[in-house]
Protein backbone atom coordinates (compact mmCIF):
# COMPACT_ATOMS: atom_id res chain seq x y z
CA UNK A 1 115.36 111.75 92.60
CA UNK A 2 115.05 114.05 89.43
CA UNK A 3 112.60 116.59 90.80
CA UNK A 4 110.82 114.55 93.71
CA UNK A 5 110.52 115.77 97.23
CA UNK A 6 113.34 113.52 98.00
CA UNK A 7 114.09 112.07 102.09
CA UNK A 8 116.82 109.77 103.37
CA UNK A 9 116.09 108.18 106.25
CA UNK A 10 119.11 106.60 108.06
CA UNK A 11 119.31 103.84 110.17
CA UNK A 12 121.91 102.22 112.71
CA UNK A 13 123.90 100.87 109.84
CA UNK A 14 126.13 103.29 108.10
CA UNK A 15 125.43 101.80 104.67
CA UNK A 16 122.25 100.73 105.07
CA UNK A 17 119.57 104.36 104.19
CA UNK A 18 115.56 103.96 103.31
CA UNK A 19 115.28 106.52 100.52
CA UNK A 20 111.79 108.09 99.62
CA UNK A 21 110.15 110.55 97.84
CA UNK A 22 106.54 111.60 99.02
CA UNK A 23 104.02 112.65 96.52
CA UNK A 24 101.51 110.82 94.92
CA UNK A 25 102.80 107.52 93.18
CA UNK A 26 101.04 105.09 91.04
CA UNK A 27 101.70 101.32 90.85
CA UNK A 28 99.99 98.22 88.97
CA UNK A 29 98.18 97.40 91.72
CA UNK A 30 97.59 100.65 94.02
CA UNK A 31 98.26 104.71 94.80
CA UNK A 32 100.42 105.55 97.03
CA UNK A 33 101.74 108.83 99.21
CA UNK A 34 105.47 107.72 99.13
CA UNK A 35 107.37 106.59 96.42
CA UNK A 36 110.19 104.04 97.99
CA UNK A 37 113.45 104.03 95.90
CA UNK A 38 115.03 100.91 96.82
CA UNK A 39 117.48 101.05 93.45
CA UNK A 40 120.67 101.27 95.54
CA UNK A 41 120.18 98.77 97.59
CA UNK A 42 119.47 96.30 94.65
CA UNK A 43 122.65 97.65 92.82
CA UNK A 44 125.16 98.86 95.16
CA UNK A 45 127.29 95.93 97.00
CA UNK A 46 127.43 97.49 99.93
CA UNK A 47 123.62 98.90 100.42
CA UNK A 48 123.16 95.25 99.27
CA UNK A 49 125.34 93.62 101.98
CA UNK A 50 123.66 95.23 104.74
CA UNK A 51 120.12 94.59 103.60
CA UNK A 52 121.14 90.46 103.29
CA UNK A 53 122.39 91.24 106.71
CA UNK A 54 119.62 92.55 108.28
CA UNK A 55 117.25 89.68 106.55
CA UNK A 56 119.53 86.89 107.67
CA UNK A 57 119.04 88.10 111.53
CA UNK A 58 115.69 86.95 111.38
CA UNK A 59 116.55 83.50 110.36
CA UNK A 60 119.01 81.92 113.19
CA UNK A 61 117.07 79.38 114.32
CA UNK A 62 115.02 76.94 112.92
CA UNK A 63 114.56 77.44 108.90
CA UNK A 64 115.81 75.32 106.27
CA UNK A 65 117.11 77.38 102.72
CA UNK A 66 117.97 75.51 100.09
CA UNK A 67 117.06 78.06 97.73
CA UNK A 68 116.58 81.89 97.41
CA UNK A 69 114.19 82.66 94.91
CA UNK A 70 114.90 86.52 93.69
CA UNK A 71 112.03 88.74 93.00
CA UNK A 72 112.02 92.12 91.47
CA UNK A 73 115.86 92.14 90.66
CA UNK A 74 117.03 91.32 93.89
CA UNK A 75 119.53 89.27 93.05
CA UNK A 76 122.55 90.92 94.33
CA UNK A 77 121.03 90.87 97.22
CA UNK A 78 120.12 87.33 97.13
CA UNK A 79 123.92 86.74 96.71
CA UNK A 80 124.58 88.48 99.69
CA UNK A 81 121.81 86.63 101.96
CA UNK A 82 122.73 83.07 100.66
CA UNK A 83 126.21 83.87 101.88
CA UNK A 84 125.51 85.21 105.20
CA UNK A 85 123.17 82.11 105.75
CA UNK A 86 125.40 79.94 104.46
CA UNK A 87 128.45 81.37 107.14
CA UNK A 88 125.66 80.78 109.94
CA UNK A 89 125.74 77.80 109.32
CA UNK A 90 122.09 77.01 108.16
CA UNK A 91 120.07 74.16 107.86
CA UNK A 92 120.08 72.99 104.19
CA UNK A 93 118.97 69.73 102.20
CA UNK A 94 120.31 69.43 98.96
CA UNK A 95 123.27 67.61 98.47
CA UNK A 96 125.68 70.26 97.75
CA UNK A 97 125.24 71.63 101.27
CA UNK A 98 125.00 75.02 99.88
CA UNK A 99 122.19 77.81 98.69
CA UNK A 100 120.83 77.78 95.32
CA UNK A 101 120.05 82.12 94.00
CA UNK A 102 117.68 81.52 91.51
CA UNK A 103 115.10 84.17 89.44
CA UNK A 104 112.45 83.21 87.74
CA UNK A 105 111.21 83.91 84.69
CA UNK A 106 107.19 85.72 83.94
CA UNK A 107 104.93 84.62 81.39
CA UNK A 108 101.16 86.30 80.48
CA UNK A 109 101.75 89.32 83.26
CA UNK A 110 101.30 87.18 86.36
CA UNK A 111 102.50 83.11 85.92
CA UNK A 112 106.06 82.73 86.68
CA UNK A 113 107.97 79.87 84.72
CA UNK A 114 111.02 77.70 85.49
CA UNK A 115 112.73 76.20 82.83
CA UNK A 116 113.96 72.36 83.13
CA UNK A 117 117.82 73.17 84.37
CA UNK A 118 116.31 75.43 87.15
CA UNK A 119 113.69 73.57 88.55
CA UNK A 120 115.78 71.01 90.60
CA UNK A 121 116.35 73.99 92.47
CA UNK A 122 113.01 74.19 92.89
CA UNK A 123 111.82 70.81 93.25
CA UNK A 124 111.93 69.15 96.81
CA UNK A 125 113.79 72.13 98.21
CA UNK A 126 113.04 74.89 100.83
CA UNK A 127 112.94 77.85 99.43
CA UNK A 128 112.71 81.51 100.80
CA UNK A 129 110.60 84.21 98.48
CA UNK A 130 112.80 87.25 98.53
CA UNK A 131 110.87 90.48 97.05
CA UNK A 132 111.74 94.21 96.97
CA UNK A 133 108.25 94.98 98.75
CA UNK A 134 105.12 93.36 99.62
CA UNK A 135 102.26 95.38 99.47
CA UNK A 136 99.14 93.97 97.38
CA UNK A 137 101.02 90.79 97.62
CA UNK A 138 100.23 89.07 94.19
CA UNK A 139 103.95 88.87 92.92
CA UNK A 140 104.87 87.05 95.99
CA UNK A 141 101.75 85.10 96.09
CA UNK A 142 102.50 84.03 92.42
CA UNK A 143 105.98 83.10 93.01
CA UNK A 144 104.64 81.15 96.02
CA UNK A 145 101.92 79.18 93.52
CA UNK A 146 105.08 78.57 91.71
CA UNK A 147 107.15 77.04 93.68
CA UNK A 148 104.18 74.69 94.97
CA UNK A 149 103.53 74.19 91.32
CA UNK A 150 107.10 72.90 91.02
CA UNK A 151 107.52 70.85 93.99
CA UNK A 152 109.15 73.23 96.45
CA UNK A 153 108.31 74.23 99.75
CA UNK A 154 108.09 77.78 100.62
CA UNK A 155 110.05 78.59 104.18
CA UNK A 156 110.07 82.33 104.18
CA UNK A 157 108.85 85.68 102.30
CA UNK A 158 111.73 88.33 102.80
CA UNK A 159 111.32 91.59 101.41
CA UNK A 160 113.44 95.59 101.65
CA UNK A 161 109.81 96.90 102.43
CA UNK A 162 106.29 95.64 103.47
CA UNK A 163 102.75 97.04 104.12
CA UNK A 164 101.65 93.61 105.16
CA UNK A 165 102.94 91.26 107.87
CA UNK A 166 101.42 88.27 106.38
CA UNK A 167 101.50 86.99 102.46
CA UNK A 168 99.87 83.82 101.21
CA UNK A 169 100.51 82.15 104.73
CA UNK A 170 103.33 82.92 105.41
CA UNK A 171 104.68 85.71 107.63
CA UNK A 172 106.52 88.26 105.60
CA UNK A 173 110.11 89.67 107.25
CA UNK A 174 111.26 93.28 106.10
CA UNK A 175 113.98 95.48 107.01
CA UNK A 176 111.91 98.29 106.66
CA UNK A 177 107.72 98.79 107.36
CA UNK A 178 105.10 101.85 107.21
CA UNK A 179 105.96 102.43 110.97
CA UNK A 180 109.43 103.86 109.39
CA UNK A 181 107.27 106.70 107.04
CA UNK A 182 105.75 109.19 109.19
CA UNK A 183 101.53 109.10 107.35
CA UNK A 184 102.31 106.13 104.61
CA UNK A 185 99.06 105.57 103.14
CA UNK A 186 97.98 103.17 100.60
CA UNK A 187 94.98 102.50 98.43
CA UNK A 188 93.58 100.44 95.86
CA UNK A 189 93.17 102.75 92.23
CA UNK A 190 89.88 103.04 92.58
CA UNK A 191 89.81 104.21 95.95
CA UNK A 192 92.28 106.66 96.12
CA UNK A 193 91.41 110.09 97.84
CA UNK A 194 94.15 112.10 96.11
CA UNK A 195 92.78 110.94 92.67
CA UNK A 196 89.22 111.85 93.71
CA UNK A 197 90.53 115.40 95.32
CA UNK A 198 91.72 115.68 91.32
CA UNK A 199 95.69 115.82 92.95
CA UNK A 200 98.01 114.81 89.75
CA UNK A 201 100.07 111.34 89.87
CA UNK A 202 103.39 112.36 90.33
CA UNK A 203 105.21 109.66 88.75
CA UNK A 204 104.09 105.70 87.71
CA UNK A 205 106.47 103.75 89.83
CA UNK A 206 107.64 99.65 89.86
CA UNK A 207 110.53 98.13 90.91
CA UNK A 208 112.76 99.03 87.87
CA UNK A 209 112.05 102.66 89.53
CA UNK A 210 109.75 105.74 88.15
CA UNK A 211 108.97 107.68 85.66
CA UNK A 212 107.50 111.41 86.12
CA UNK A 213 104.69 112.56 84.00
């Protein structure tokens, strides 16, 4: 990772690796000890594949998708999970019998904005948030504002990563949790103890990736 004090943790998949860099990280929202690099698995098909995998086993039995609304890039990945949900056969109401992969588009920083082709995919269908990470919460809690906004009903938060086990009401599932990073610690900006023990930021981090200063 360009300099970082990069680890890659592996897991009982062969293509399916958490890769982090520990440090001291800056987001929009809060400060981190681990930066979480979860590039590949946007980009790469088969990083990709296993994380839709993984998200689909928590599914099986009793939600309805008839739309995966992609956070954060995760589109590839949304690909991926409307496939594998579609081959188990899920529940789905629109008339196509099939998964919508839809993205939205964001307006003034936080609103999120359909335009008038998308939002029958939004409108009277279940749809299931799909995030790279959930941490503060307010993307997902804005996409979920949106989709009530537009008539949907929200059936599941998925996410690669998440601090939190519960978003806006809804109980978040993640393939990967602080309980896999040995000390992961999070604060708001304000609070942060390596800012007030005058420790450097490392690098500002999102979900495009980060950038070192």
């Amino acid at each position: 990772m360009g300099g970082l004090n990069k680890i890659n943790f592996s897991t009982e998949k062969s293509n399916l690796f958490l890769r982090v860099a520990t440090g001291h990280f800056a987001t929009s929202n809060c400060h981190s000890n681990y930066y979480i690099d979860v590039v590949s698995q946007k980009a790469r098909i088969s990083e990709a594949k296993s994380i839709a995998e993984e998200l689909c086993s928590y599914y099986f039995f009793d939600t309805i998708v008839d739309t995966i609304l992609c956070l954060d890039g995760t589109e590839v990945i949304g690909a991926f999970l409307a496939d594998s949900l579609s081959k188990a056969n899920f529940v789905n109401m629109n008339a196509h019998k099939s998964i919508y992969v839809v993205t939205p588009e964001n307006i003034n920083g936080s609103m999120l904005l359909f335009r008038d082709n998308i939002v029958p995919m939004i409108e009277n269908k279940h749809v299931m948030i799909l995030a790279v990470s959930v941490a503060s919460g307010k993307t997902v809690e804005a996409a979920i504002d949106a989709v009530n906004y537009y008539g949907g009903k929200v059936t599941g938060v998925s996410s690669i990563f998440s601090t939190v086990e519960e978003c806006g009401g809804f109980k978040v599932r993640s393939v990967f949790n602080p309980n896999d990073l040995e000390g992961y610690q999070s604060y708001p900006a304000h609070e942060c103890p390596m800012c007030k023990a005058g420790k450097k930021i490392d690098a500002l981090v999102n979900s495009h990736g980060y950038s070192k200063l």
